[in-house]
N, C-alpha and C. Protein backbone atom coordinates (compact mmCIF):
# COMPACT_ATOMS: atom_id res chain seq x y z
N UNK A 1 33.98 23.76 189.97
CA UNK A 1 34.53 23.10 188.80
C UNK A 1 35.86 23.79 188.45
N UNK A 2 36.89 22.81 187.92
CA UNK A 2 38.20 23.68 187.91
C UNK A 2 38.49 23.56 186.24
N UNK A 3 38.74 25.00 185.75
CA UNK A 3 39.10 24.60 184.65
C UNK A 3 40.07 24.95 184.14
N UNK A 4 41.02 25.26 182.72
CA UNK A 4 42.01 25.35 182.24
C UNK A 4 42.72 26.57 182.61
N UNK A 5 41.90 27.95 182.98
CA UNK A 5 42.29 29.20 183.64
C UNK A 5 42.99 28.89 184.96
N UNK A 6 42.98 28.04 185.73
CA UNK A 6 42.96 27.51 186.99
C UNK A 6 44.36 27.54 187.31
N UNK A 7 44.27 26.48 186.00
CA UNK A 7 46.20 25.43 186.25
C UNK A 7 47.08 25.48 185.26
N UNK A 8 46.37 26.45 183.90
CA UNK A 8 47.58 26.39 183.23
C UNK A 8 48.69 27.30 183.47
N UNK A 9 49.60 27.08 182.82
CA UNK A 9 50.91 27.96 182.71
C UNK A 9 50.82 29.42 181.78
N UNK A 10 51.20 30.09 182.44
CA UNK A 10 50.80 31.72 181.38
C UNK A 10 52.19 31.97 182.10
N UNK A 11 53.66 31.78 181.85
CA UNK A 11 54.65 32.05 181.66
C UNK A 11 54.87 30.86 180.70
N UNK A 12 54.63 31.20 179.19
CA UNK A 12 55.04 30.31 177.92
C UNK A 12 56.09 30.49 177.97
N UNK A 13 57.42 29.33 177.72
CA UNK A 13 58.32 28.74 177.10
C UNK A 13 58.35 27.96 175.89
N UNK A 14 59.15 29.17 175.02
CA UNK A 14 58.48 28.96 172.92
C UNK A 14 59.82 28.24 172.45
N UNK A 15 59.44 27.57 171.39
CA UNK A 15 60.78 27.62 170.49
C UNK A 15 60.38 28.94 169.07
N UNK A 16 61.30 28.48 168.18
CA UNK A 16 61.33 29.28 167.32
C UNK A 16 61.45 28.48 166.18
N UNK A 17 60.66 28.71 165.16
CA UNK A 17 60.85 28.10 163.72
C UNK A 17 62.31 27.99 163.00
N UNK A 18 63.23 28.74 163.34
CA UNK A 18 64.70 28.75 163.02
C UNK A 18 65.88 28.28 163.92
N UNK A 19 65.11 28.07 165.32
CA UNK A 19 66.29 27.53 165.81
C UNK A 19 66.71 26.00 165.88
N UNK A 20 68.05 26.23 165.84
CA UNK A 20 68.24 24.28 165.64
C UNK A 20 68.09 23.41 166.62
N UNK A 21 68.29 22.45 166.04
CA UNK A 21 67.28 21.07 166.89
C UNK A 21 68.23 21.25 168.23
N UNK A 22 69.71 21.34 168.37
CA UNK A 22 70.67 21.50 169.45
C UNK A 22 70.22 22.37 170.54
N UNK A 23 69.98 23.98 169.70
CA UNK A 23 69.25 24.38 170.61
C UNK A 23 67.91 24.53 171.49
N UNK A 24 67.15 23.90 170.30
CA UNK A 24 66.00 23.46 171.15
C UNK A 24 65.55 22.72 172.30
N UNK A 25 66.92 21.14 172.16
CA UNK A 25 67.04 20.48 172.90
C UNK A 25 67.57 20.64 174.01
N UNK A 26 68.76 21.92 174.01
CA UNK A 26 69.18 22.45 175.08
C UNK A 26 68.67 22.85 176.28
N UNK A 27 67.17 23.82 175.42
CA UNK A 27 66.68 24.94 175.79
C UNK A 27 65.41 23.65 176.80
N UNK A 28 64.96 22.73 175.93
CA UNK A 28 63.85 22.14 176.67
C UNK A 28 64.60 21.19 177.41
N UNK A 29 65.42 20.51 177.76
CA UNK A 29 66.24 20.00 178.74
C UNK A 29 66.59 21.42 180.11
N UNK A 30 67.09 22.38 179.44
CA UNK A 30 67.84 23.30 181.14
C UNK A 30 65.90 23.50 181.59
N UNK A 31 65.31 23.60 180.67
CA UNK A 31 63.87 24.21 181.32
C UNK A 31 63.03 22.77 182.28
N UNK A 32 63.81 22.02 181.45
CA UNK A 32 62.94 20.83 182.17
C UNK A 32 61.28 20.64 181.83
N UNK A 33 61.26 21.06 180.64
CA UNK A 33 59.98 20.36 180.00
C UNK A 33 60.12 19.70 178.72
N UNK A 34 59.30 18.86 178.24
CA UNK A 34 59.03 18.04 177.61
C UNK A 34 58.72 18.60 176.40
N UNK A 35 58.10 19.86 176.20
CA UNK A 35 58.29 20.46 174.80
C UNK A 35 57.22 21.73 175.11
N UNK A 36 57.36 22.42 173.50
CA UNK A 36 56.46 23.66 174.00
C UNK A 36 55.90 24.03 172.51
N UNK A 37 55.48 24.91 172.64
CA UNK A 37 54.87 25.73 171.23
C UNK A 37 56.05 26.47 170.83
N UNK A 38 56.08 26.69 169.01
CA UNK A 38 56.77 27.34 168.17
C UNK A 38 56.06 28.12 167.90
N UNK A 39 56.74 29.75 167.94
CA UNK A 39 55.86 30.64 167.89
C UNK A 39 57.19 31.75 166.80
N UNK A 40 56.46 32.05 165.62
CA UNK A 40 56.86 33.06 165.02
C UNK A 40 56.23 34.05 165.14
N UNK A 41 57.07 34.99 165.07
CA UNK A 41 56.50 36.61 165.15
C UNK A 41 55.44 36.52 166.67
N UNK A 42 54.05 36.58 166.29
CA UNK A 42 53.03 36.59 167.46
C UNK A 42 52.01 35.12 167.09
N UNK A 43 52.93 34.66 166.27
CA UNK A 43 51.95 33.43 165.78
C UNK A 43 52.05 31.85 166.41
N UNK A 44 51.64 31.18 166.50
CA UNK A 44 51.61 29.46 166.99
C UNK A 44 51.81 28.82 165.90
N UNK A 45 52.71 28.25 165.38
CA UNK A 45 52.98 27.69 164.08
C UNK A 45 52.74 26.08 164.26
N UNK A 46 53.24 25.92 165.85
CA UNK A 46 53.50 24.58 165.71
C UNK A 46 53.83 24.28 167.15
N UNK A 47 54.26 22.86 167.32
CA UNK A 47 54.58 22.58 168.58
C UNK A 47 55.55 21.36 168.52
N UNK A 48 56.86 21.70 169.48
CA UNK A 48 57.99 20.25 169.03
C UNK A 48 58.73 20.05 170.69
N UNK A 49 58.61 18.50 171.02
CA UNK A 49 58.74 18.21 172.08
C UNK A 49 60.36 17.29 171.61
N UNK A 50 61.21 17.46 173.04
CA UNK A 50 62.26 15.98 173.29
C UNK A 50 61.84 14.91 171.96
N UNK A 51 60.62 14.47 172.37
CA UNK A 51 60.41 12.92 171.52
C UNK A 51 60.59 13.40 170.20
N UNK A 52 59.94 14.52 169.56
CA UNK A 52 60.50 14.47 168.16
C UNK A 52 61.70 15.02 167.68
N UNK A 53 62.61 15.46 168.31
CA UNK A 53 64.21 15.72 168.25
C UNK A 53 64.51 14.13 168.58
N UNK A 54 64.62 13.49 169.09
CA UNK A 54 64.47 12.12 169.42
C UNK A 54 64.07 11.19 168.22
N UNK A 55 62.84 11.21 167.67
CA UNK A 55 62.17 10.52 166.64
C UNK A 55 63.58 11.07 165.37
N UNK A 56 63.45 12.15 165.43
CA UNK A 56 64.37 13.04 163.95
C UNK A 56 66.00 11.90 164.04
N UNK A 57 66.46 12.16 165.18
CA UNK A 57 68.04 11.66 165.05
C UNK A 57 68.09 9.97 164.90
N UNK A 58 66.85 9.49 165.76
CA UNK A 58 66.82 8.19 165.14
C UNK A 58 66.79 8.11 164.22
N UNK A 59 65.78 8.26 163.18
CA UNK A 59 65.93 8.09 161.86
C UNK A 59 66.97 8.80 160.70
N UNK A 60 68.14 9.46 161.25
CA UNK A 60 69.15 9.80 160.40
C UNK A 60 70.45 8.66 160.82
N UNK A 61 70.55 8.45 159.62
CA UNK A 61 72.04 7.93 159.60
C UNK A 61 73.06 8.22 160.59
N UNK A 62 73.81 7.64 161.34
CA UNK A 62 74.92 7.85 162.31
C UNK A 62 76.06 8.58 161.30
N UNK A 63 77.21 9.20 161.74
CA UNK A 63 77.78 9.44 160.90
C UNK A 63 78.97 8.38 160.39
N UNK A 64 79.47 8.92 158.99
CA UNK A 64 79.77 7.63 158.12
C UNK A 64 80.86 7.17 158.71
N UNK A 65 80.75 5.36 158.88
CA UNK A 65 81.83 4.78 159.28
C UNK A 65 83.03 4.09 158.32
N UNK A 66 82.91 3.94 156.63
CA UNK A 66 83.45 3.78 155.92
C UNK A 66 83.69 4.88 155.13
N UNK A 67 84.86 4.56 154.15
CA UNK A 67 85.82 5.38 153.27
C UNK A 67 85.21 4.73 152.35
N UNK A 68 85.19 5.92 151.18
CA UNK A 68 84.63 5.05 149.68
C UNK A 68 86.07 4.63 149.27
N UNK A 69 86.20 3.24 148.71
CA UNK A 69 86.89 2.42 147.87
C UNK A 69 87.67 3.29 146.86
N UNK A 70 88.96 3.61 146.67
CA UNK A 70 89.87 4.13 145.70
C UNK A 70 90.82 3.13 145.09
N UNK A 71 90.97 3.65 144.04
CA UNK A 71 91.57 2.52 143.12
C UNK A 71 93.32 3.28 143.44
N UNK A 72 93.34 4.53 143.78
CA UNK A 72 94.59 5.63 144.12
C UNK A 72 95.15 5.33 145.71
N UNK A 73 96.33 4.96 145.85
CA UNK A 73 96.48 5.03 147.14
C UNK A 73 96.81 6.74 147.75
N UNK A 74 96.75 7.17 148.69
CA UNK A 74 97.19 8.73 148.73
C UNK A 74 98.74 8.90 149.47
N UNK A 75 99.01 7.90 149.87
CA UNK A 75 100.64 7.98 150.18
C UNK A 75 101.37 7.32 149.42
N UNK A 76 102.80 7.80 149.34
CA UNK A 76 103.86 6.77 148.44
C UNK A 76 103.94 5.52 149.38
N UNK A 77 103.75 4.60 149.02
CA UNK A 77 104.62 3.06 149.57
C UNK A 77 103.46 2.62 150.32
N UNK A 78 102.49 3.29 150.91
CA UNK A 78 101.05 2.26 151.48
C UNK A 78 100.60 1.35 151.05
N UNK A 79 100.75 1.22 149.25
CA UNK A 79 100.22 0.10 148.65
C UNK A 79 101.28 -1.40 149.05
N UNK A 80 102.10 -1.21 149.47
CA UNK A 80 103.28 -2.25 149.61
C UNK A 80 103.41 -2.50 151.21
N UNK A 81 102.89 -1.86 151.79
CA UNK A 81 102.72 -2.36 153.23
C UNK A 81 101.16 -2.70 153.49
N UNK A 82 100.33 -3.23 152.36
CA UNK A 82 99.26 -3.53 152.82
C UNK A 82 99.12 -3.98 151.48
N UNK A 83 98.58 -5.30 151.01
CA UNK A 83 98.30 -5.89 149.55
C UNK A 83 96.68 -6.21 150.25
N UNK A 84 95.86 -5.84 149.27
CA UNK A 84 94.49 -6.69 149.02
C UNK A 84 94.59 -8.03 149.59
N UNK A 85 93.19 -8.35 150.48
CA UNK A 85 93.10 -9.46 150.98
C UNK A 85 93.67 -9.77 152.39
N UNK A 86 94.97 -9.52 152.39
CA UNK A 86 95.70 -9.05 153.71
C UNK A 86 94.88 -8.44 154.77
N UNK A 87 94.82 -9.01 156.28
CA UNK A 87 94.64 -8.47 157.24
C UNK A 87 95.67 -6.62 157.14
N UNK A 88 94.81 -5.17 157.36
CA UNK A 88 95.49 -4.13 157.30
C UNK A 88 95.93 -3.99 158.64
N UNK A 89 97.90 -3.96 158.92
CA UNK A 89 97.92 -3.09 160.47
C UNK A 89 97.31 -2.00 160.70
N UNK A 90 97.21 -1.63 162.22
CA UNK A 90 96.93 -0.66 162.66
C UNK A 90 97.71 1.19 161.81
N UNK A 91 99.22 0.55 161.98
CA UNK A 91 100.05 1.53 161.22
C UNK A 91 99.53 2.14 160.26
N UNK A 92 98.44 1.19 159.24
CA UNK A 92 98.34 1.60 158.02
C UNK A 92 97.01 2.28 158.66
N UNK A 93 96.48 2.06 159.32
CA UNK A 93 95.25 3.40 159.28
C UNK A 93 95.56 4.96 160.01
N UNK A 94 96.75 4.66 160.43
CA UNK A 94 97.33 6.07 161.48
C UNK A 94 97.74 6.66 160.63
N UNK A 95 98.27 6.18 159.17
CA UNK A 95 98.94 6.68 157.91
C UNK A 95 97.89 7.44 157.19
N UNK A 96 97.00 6.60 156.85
CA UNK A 96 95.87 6.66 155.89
C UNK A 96 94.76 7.73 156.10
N UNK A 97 94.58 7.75 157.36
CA UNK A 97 93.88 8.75 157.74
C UNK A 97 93.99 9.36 158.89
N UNK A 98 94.38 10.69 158.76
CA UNK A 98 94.81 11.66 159.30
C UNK A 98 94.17 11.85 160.98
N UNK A 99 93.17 11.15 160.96
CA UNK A 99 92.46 11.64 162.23
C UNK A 99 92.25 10.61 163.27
N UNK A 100 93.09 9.37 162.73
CA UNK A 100 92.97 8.04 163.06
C UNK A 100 93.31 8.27 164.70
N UNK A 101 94.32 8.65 165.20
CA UNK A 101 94.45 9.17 166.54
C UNK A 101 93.69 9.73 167.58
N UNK A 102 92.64 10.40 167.19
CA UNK A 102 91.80 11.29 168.11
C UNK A 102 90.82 10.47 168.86
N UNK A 103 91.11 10.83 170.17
CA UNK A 103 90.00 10.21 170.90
C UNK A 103 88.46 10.52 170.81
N UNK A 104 87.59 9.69 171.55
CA UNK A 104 86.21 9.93 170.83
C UNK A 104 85.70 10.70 171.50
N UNK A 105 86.02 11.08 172.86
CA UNK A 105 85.69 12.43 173.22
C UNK A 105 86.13 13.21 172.76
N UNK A 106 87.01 13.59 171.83
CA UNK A 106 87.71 14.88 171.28
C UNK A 106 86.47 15.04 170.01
N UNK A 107 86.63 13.83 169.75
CA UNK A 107 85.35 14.06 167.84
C UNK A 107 84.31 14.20 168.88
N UNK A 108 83.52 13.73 169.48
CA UNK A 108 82.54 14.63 170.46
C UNK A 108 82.58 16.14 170.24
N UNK A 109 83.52 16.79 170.76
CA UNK A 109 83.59 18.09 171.33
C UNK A 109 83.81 19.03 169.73
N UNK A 110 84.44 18.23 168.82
CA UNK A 110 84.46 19.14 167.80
C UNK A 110 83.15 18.53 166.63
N UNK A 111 82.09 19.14 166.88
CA UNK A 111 81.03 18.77 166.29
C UNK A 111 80.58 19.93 165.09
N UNK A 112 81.76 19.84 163.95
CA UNK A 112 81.35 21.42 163.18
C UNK A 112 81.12 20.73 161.85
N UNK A 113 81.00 19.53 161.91
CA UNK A 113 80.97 19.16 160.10
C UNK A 113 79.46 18.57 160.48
N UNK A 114 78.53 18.70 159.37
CA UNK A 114 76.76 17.93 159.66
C UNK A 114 77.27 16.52 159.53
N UNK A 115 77.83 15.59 159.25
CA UNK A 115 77.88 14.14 159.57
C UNK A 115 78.10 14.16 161.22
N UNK A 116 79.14 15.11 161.83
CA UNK A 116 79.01 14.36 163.64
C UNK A 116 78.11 15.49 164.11
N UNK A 117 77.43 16.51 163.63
CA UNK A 117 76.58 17.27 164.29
C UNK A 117 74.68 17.72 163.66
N UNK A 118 74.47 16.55 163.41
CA UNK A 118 72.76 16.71 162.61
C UNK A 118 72.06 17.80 163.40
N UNK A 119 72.12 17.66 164.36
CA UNK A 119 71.25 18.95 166.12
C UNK A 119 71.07 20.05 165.28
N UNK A 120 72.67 20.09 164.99
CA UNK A 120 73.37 21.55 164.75
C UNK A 120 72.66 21.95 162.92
N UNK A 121 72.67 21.13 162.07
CA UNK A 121 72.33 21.67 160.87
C UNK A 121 70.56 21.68 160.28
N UNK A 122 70.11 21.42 161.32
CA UNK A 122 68.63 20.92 161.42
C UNK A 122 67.58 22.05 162.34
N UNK A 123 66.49 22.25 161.67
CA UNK A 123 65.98 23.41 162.41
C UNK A 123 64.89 23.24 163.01
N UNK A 124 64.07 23.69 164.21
CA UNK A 124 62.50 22.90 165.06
C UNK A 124 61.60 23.00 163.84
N UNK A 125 61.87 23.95 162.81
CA UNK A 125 60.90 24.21 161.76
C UNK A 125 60.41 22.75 160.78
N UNK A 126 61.89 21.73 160.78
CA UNK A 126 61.54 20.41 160.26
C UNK A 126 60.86 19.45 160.94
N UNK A 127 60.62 19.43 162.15
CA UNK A 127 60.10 18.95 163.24
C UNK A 127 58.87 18.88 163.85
N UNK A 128 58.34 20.17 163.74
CA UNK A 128 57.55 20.60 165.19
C UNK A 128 56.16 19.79 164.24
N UNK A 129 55.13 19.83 164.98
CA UNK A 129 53.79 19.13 164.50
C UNK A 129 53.13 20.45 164.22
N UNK A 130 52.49 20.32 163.17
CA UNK A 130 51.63 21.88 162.87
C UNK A 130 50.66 21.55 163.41
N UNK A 131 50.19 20.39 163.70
CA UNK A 131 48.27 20.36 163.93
C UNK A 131 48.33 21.27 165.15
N UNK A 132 47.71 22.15 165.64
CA UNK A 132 47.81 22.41 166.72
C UNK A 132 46.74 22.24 167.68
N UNK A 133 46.53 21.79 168.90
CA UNK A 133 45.46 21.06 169.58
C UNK A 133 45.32 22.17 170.71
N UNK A 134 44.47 23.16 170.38
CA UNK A 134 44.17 23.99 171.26
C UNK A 134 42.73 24.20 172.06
N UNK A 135 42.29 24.55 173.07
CA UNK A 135 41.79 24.96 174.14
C UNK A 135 40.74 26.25 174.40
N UNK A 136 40.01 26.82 174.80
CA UNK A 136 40.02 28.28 175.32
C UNK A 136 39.93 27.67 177.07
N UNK A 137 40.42 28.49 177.98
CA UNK A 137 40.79 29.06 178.97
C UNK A 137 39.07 28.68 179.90
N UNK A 138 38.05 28.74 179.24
CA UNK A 138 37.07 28.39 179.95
C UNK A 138 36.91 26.36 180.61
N UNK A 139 37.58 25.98 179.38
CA UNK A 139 37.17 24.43 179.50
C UNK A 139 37.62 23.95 180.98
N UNK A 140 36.49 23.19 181.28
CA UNK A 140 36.83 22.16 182.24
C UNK A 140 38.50 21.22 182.63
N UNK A 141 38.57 21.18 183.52
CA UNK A 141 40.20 20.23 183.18
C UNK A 141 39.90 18.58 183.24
N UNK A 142 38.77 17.94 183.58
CA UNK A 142 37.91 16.63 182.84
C UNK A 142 38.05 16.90 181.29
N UNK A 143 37.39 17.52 180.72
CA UNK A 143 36.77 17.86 179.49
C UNK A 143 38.48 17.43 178.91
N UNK A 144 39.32 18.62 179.34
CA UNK A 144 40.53 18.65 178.72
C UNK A 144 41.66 17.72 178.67
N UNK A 145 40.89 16.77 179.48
CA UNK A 145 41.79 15.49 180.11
C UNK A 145 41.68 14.50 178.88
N UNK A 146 40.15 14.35 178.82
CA UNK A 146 39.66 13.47 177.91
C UNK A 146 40.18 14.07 176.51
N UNK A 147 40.36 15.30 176.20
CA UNK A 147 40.50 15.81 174.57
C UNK A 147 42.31 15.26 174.51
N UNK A 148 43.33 15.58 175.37
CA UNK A 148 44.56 15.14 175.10
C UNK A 148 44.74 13.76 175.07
N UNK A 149 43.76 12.73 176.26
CA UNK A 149 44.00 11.54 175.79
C UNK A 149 43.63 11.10 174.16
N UNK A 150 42.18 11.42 173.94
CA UNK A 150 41.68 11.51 172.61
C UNK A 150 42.97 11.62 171.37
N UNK A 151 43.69 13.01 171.63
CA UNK A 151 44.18 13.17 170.33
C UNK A 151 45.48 12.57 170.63
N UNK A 152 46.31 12.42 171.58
CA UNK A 152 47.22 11.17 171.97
C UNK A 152 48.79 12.59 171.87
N UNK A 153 47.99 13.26 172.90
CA UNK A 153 49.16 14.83 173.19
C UNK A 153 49.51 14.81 174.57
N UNK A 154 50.23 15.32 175.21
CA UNK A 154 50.78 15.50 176.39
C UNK A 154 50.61 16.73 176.98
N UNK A 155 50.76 17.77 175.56
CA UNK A 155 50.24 19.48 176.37
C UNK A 155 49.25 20.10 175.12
N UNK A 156 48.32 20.81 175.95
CA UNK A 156 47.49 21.56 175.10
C UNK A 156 47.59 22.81 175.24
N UNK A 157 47.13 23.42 174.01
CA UNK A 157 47.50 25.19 174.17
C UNK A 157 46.08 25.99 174.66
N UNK A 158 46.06 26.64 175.29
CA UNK A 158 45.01 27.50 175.98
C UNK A 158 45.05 28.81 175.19
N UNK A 159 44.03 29.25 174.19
CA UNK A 159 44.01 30.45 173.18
C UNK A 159 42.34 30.71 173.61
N UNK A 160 42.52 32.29 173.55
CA UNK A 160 41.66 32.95 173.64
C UNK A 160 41.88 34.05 172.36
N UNK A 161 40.45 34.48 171.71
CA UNK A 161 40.40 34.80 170.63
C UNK A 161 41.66 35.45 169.97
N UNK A 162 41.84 33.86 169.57
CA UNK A 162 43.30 33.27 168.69
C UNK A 162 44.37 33.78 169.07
N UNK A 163 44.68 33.92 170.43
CA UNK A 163 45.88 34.28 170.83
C UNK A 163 46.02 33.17 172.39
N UNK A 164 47.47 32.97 172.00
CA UNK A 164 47.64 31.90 172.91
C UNK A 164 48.24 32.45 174.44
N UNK A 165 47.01 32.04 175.64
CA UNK A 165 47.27 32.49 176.84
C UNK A 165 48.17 31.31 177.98
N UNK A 166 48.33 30.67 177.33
CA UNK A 166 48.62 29.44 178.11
C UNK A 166 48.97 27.75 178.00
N UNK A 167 49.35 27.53 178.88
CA UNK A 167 49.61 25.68 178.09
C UNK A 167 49.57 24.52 179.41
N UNK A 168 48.86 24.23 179.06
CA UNK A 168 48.60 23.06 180.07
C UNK A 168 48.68 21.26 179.62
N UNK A 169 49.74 21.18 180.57
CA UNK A 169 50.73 19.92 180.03
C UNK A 169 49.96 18.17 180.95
N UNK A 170 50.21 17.20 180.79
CA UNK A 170 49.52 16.20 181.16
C UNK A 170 50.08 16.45 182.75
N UNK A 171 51.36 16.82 183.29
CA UNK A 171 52.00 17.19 184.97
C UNK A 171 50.81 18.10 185.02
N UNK A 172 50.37 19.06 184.60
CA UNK A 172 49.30 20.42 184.85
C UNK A 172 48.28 19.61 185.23
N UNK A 173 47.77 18.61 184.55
CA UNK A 173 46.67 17.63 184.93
C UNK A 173 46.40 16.72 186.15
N UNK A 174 47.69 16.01 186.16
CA UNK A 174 48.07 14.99 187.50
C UNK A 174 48.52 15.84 189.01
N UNK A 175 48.60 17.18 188.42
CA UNK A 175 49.17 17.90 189.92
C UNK A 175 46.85 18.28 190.41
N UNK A 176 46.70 18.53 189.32
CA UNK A 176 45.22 19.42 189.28
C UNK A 176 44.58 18.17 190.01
N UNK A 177 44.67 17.12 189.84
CA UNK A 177 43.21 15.89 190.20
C UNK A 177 44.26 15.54 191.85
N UNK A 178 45.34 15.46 192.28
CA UNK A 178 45.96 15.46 193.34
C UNK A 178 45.50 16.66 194.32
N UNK A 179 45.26 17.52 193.90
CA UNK A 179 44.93 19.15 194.89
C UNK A 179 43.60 19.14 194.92
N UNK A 180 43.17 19.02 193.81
CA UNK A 180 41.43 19.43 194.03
C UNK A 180 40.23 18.24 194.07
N UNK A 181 40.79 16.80 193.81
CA UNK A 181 40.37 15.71 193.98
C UNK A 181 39.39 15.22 192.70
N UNK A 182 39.99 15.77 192.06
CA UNK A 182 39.22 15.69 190.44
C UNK A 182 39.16 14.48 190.27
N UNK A 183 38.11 14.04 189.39
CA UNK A 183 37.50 12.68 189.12
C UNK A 183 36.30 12.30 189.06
N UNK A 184 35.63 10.66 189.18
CA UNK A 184 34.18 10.06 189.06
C UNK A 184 34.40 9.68 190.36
């Protein structure tokens, strides 16, 4: 019988409750996994994958594409090369706003204000899922198959008296029933 000691991973790859979503995403992209446990100090706080850095930026606002409405123009003579109602030239927005020129790979690359950089002002700590869906190291990898479909997870944590030895991800599963012929 093969169980979670077998096939999981005991070289953990953590995030951290403080680091930002940028770097998290960095960190689980160069690693090439799908997500991992947040671990403060010696603790398991939580766990935050791609999809919920993903879920997070969907649901924030893009950054703002309108100017709030001024009754003040901010240059002399703009009001007279552009009347209300009037189609505005181009001229008048190269005037109007200062940044009208920059290409969009350049606002790409300078990502220091939180409207073009959310990654950056956002931390795994807003993110990660606290429930944590853990394991001990004895279980079956059936048993453990059925508990991640159950709770609708992709990786489970392998803890032995309350310390986490390991993590075994749904790939940990599909490589395990391919090698050892696991199944009915």
């Amino acid at each position: 019988m093969v169980r979670l000691h077998d096939i999981m991973s005991v070289q953990i790859k953590s995030l951290t409750p403080n680091m930002s979503l940028r770097e998290a995403a960095e960190f689980l992209t160069t690693e090439h996994i799908g997500g991992a446990p947040v671990i403060s100090g010696e603790r398991v706080v939580g766990v935050a994958s791609i999809s919920d850095v993903l879920d997070f930026v969907s649901s924030n606002p893009g950054p703002p594409t309108e100017q709030e409405e001024s009754t003040e123009w901010s240059e002399p003579g703009a009001e007279e090369r552009w009347s209300r109602g009037d189609e505005p030239t181009s001229a008048y927005f190269e005037e109007y706003w200062a940044d009208a020129g920059a290409q969009v790979d350049e606002r790409f690359r300078k990502t220091t204000s939180p409207e073009w950089d959310v990654l950056e002002e956002h931390v795994v700590s807003e993110i990660m899922t606290q429930r944590l869906c853990e394991l001990p190291p004895e279980t079956d990898v059936q048993e453990a198959a059925e508990f991640m479909l159950r709770s609708g997870i992709h990786r489970v944590l392998v803890t032995q008296d309350s310390r986490l030895v390991g993590v075994v991800s749904t790939t940990d599963i599909v490589k395990a029933v391919s090698q050892y012929g696991l199944g009915g």
